[in-house]
C-alpha atoms as a PDB file:
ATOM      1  CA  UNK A   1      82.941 127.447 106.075  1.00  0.00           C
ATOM      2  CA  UNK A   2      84.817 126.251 102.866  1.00  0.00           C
ATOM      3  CA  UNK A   3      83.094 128.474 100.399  1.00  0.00           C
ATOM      4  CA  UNK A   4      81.732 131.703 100.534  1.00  0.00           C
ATOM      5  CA  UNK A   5      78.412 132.890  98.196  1.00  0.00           C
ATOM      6  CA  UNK A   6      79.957 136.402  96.850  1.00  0.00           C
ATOM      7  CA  UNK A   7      77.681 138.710  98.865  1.00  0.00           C
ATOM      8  CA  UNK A   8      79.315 136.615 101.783  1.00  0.00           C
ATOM      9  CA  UNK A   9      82.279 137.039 100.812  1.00  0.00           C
ATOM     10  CA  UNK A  10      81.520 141.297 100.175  1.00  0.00           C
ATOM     11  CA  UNK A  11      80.629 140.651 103.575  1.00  0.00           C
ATOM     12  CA  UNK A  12      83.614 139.200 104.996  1.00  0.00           C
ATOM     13  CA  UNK A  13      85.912 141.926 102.765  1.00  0.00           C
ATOM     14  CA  UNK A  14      83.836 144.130 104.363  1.00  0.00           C
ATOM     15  CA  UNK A  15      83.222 146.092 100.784  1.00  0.00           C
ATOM     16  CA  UNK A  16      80.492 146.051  98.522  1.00  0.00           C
ATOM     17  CA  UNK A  17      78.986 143.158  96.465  1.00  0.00           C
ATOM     18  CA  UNK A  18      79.625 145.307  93.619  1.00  0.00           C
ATOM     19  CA  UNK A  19      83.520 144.976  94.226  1.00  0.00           C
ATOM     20  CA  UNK A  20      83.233 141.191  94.545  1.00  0.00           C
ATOM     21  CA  UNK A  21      81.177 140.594  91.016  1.00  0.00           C
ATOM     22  CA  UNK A  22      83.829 143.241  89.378  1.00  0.00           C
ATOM     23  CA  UNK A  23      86.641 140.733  90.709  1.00  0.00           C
ATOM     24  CA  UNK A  24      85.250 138.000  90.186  1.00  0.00           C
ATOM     25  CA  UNK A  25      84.287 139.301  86.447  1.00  0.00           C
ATOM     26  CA  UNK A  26      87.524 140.416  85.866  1.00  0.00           C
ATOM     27  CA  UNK A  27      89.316 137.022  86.677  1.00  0.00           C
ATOM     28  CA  UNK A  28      91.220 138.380  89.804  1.00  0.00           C
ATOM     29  CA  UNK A  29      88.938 136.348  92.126  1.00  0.00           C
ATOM     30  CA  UNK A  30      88.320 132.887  90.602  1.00  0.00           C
ATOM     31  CA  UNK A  31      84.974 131.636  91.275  1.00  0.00           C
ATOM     32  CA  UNK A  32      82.736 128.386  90.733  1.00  0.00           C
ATOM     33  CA  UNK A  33      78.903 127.951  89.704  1.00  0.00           C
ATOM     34  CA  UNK A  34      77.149 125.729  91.989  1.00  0.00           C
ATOM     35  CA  UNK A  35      73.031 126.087  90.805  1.00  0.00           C
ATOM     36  CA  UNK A  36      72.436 129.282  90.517  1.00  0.00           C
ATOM     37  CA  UNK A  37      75.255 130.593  92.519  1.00  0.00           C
ATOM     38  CA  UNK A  38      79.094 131.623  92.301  1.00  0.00           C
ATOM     39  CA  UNK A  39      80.692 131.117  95.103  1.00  0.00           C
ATOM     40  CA  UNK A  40      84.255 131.382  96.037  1.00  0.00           C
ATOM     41  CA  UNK A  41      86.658 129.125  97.943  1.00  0.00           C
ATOM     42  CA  UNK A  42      88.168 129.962 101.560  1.00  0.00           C
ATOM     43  CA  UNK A  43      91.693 128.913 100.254  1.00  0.00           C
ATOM     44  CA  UNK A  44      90.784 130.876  97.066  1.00  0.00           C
ATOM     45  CA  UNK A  45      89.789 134.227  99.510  1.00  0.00           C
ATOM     46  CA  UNK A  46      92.971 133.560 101.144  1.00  0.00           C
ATOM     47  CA  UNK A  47      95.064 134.043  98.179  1.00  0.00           C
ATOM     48  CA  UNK A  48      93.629 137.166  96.791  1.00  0.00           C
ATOM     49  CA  UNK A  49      94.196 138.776 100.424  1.00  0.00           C
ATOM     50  CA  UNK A  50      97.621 137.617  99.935  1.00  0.00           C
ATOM     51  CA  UNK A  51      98.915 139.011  96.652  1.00  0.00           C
ATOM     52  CA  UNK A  52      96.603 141.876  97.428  1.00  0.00           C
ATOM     53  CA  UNK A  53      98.369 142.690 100.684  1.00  0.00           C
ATOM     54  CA  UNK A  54      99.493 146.421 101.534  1.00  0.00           C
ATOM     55  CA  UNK A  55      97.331 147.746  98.572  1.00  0.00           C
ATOM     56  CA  UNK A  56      94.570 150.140  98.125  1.00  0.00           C
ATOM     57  CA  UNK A  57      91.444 148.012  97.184  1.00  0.00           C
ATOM     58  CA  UNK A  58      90.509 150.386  94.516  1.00  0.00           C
ATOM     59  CA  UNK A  59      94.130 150.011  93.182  1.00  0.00           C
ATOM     60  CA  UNK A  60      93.277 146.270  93.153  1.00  0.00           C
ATOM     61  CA  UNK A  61      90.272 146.411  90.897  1.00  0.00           C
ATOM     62  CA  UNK A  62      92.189 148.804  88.636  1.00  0.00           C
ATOM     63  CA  UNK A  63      94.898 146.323  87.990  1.00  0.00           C
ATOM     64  CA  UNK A  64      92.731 143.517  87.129  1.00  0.00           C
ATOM     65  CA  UNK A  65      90.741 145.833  84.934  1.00  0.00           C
ATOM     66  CA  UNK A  66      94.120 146.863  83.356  1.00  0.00           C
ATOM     67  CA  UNK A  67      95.105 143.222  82.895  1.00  0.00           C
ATOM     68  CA  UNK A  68      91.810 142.059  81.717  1.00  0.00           C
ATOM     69  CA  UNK A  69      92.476 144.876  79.109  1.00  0.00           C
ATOM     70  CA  UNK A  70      95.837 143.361  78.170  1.00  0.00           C
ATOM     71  CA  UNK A  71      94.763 140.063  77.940  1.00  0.00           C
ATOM     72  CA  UNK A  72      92.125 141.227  75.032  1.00  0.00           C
ATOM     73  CA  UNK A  73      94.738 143.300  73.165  1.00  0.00           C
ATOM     74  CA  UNK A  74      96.942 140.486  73.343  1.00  0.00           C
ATOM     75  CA  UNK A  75      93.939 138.455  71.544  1.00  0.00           C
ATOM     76  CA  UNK A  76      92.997 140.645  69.420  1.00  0.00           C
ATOM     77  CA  UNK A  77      96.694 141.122  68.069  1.00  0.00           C
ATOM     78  CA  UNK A  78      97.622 136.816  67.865  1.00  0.00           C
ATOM     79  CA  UNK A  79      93.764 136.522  66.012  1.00  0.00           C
ATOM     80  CA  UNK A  80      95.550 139.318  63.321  1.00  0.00           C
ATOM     81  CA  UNK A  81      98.620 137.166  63.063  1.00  0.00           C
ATOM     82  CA  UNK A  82      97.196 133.908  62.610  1.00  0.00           C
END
């Protein structure tokens, strides 16, 4: 299989779909719309298992949230500047 649907992928993780979308949503997991799904590539699964290795999912989800956080502060703050 080259791509996994995200429930397939929840699957796979063996976590919840819920999980997936949040990672996904959050730009940790990077995704692609085919129709009227998202799914995600093998090589793509493979790489978030990688940096993610030797952590705590939960931890996981809470960094991304934390960055995602970031990112929008950091917008916010060049939209004042400009």
């Amino acid at each position: 299989m080259l791509v996994y649907t995200l429930p397939e992928l929840a699957a796979e993780f063996k976590t919840s779909k819920d999980n997936i979308y949040a990672l996904v949503n959050l730009g940790a997991i990077q995704s692609i719309q085919f129709s009227t799904n998202k799914v995600v590539s093998i090589y793509e699964a493979e790489r978030f298992l990688r940096e993610s290795a030797g952590k705590q999912f939960d931890q996981v989800i809470k960094e991304a949230k934390r960055r995602k956080n970031l990112e929008k502060i950091s917008n916010v703050v060049n939209l004042k500047e400009a």
